[in-house]
Structure formats: C-alpha cells, structure tokens
N, C-alpha and C. Protein backbone atom coordinates (compact mmCIF):
# COMPACT_ATOMS: atom_id res chain seq x y z
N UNK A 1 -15.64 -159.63 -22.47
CA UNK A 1 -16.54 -159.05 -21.50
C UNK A 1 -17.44 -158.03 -22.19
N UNK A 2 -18.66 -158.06 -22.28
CA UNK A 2 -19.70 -157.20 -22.17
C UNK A 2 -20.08 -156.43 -22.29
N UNK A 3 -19.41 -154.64 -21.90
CA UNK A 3 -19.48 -153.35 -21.38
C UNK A 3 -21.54 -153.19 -21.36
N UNK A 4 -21.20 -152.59 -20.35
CA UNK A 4 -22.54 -152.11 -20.25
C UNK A 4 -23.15 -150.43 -20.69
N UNK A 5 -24.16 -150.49 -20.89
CA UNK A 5 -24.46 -149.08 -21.61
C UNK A 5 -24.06 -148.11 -20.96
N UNK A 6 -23.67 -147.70 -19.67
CA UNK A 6 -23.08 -146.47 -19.29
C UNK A 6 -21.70 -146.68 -19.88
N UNK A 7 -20.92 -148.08 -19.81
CA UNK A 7 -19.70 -148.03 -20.03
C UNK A 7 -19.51 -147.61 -21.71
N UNK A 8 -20.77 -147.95 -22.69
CA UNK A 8 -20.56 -147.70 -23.77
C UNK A 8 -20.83 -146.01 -24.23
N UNK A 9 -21.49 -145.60 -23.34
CA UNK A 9 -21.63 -143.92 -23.20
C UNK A 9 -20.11 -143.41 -22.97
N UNK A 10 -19.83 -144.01 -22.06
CA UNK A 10 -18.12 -143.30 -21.72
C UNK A 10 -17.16 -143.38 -22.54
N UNK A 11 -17.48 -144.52 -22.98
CA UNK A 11 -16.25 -144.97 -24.63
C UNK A 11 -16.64 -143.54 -25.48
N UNK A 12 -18.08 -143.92 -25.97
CA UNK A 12 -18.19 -142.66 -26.88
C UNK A 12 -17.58 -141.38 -26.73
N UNK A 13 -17.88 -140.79 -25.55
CA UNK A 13 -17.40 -139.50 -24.71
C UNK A 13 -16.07 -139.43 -24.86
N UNK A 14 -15.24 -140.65 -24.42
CA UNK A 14 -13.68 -140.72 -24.84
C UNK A 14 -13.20 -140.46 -26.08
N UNK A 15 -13.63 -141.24 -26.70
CA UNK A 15 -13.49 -141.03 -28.27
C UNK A 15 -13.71 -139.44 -28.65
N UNK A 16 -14.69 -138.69 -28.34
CA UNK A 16 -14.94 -137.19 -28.57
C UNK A 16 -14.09 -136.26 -27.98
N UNK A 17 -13.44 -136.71 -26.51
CA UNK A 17 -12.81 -135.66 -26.06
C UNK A 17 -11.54 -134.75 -27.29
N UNK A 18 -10.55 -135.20 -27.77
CA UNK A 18 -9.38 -135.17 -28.69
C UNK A 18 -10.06 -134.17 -29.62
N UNK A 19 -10.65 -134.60 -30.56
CA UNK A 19 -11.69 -133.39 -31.19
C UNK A 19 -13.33 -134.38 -32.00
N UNK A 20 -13.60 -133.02 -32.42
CA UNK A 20 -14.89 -133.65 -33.14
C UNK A 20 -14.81 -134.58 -34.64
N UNK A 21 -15.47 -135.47 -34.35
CA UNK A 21 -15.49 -136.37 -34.93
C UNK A 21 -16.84 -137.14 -36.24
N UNK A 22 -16.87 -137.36 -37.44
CA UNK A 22 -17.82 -137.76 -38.14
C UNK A 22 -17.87 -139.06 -37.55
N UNK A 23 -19.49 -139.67 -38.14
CA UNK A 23 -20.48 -140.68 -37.18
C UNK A 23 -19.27 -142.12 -37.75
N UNK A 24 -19.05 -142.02 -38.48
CA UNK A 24 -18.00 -143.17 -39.40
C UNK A 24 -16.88 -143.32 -38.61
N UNK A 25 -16.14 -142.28 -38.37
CA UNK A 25 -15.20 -142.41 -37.30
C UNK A 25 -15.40 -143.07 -36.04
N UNK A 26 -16.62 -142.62 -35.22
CA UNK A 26 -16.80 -142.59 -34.11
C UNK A 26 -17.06 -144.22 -34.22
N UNK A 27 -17.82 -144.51 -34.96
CA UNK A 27 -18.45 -146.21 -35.49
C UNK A 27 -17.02 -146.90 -35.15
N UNK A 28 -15.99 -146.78 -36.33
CA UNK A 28 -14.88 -147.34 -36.33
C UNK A 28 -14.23 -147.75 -35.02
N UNK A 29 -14.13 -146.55 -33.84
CA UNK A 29 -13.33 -146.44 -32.33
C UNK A 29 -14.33 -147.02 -31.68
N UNK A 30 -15.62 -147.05 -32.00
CA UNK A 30 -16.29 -147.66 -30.79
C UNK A 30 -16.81 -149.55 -31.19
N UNK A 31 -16.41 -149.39 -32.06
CA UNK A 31 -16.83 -150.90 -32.94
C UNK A 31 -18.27 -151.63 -32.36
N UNK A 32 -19.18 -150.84 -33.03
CA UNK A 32 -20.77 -150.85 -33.00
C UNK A 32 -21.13 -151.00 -34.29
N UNK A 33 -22.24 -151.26 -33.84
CA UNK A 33 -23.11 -151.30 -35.00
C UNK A 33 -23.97 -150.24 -35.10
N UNK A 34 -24.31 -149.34 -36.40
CA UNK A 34 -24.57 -148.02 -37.05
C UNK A 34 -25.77 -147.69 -36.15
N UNK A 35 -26.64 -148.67 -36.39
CA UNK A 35 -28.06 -148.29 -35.36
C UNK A 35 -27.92 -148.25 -34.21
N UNK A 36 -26.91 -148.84 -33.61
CA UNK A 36 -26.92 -148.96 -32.02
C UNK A 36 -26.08 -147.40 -31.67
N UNK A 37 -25.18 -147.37 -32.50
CA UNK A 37 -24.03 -146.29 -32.45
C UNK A 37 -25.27 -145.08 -32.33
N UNK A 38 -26.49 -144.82 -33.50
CA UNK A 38 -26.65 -143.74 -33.48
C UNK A 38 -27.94 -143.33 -32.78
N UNK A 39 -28.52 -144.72 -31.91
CA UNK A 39 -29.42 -144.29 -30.95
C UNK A 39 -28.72 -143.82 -29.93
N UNK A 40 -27.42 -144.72 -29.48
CA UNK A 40 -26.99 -143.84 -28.38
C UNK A 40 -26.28 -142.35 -28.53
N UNK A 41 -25.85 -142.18 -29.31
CA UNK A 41 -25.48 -140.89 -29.72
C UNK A 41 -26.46 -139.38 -29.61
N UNK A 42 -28.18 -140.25 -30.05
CA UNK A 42 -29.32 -139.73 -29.47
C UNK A 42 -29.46 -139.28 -28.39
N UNK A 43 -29.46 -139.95 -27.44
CA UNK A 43 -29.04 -140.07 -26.11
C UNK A 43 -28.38 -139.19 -25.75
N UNK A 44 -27.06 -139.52 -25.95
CA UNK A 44 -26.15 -138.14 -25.88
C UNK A 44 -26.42 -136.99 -25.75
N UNK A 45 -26.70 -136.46 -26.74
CA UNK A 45 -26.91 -135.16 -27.52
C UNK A 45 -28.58 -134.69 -26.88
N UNK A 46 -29.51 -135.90 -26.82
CA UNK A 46 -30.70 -135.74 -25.61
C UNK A 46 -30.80 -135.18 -24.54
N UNK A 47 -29.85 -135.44 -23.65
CA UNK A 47 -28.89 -134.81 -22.47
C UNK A 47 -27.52 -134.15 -22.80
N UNK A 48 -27.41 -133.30 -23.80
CA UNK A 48 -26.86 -132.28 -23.97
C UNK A 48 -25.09 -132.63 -23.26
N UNK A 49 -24.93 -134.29 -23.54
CA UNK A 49 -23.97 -134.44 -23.05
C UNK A 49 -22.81 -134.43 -24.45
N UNK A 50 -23.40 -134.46 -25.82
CA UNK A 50 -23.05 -134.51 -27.40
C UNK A 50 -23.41 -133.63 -27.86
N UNK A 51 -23.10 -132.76 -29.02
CA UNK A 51 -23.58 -131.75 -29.97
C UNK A 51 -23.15 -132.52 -31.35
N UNK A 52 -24.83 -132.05 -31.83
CA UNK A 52 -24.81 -132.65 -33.41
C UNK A 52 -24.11 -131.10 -34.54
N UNK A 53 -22.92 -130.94 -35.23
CA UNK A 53 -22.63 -130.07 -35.71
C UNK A 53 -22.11 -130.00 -37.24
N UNK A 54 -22.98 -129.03 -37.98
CA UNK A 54 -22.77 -129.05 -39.57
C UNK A 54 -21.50 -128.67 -39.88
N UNK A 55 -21.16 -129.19 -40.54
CA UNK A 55 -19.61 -128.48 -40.83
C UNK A 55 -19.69 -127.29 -42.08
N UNK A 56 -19.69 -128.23 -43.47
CA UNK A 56 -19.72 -127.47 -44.93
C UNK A 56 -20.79 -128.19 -45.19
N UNK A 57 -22.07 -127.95 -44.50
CA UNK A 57 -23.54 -128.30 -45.87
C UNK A 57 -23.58 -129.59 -45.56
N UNK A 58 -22.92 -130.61 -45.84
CA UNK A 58 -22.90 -132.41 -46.03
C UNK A 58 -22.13 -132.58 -44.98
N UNK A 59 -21.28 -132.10 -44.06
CA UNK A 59 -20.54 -132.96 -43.40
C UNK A 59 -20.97 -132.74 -41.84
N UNK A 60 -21.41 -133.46 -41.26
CA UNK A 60 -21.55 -133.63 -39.95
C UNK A 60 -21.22 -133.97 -39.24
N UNK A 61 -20.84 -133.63 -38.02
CA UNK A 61 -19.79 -133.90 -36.62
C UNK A 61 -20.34 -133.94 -35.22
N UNK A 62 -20.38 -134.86 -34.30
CA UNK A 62 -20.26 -135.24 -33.54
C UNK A 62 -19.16 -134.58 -31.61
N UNK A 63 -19.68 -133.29 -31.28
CA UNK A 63 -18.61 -133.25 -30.55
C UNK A 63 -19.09 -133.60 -28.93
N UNK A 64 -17.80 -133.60 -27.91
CA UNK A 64 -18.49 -133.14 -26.87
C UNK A 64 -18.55 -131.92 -26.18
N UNK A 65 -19.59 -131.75 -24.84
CA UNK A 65 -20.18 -130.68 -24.76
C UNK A 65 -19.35 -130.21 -23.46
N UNK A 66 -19.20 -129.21 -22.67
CA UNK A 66 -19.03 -128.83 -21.48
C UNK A 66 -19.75 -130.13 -20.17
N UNK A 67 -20.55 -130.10 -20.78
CA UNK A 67 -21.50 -131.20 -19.65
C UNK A 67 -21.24 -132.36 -19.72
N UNK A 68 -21.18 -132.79 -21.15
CA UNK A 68 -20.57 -134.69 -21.58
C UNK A 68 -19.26 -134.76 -20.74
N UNK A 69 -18.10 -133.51 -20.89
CA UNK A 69 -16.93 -133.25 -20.30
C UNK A 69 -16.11 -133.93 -18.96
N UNK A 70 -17.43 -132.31 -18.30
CA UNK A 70 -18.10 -132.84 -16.83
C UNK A 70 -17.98 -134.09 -16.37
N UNK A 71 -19.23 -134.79 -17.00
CA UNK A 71 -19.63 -136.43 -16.42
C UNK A 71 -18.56 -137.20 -16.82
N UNK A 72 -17.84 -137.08 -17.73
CA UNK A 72 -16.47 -138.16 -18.01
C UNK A 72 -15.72 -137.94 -17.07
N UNK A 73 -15.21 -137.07 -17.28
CA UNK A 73 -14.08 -136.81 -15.96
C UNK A 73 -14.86 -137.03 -14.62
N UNK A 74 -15.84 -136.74 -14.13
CA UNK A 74 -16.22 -137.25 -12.76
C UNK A 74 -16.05 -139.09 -12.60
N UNK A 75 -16.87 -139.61 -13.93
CA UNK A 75 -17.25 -141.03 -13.99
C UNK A 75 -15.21 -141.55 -13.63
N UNK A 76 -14.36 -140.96 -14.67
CA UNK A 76 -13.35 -141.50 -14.72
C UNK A 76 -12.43 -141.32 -13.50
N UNK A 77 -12.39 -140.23 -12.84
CA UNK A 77 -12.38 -140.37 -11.08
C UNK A 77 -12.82 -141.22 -10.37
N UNK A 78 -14.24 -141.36 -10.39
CA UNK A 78 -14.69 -142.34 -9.30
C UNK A 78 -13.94 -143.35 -10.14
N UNK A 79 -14.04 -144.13 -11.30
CA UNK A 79 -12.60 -145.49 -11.61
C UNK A 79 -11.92 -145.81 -10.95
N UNK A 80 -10.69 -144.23 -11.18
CA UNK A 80 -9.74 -144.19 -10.69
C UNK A 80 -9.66 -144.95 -8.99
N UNK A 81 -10.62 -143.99 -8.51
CA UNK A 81 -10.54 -144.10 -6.95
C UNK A 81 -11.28 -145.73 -6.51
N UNK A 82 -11.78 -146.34 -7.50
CA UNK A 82 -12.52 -147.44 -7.16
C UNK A 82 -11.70 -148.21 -7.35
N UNK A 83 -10.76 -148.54 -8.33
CA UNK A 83 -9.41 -149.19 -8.42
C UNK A 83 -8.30 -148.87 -7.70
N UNK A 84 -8.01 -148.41 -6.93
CA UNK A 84 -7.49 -147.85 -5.89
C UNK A 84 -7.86 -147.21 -4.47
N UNK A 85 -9.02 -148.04 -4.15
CA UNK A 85 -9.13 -148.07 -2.78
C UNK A 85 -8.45 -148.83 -2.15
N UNK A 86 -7.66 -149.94 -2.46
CA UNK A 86 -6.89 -150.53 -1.26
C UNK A 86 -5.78 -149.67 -0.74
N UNK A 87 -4.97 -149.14 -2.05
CA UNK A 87 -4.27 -148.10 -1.04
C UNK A 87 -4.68 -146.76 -0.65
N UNK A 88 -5.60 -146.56 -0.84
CA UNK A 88 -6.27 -145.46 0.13
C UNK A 88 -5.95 -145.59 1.16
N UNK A 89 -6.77 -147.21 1.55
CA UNK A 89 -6.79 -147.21 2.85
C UNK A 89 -5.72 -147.23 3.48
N UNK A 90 -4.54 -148.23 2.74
CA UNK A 90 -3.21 -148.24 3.52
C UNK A 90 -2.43 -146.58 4.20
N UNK A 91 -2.61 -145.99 3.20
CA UNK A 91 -1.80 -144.46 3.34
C UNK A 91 -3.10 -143.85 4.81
N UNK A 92 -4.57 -144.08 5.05
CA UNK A 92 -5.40 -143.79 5.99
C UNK A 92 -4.65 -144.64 7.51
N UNK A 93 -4.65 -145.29 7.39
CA UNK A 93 -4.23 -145.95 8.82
C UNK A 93 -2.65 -145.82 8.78
C-alpha cells in the first residue's frame, strides 16, 4: 500500500519523537529516497513542525519541534478514534 504524503509526514515525525536524529538515519526508518526524504523534511522545518540543528561544526540533526509534537499526537488521536468508532458507539447506546 501506498502511504500518502501526510502519512509520510507522520512517519517522519514518529521517527523524531525518541530523539534527534542525522538525515542518514532518518532515510534508513523512513525508507525513501534522499531527495524525496529531504524535500519533505523542507516542509517540515517550513512549518516549523522540524528543526534543522548543528551539532559539532559537520554534524547535523534533524529534531522535532513543540508544534511537529502537537500535530502528531492530535493526527494520532483522531487514528486512534477513527479505528475505534464502532465501539464508541456500542459503549453510547
């Protein structure tokens, strides 16, 4: 199956929550390809949902932000609750 680009935004975001991560890593967990990986990562960090961060001079990291945070955990709620509306309803009536 497919994933679609929000779903591939959320992978990324997942992958970041645990800690910050170099672009190689992130490549590896999200199994993309480098250009695709690092336009959307653009993206990201565009909407202040990623921070691009120097470490020592050469090494650069990838984290997420308060806001990327935010939208994961909301996105991964509504999931939750979207995969589990049938018993919603049961426990409602």
């Amino acid at each position: 199956m497919t994933l679609s680009k929000l779903e591939k935004y959320l992978n990324i975001l997942e992958v970041l929550v645990s800690w910050p991560l170099e672009f190689e890593n992130i490549l590896y967990q999200v199994d993309e390809r480098s250009s695709v990986l690092k336009n959307y990562l653009d993206f990201l960090i565009s909407h202040n949902l990623v921070e691009k961060l120097p470490l020592d001079g050469k090494v650069v990291v990838y984290t997420i932000t308060d806001k990327g945070l935010s939208l994961l955990t909301t996105m991964q709620g509504q999931d939750y609750l979207g995969k589990h509306e049938n018993l919603l309803r049961i426990y409602e009536e």
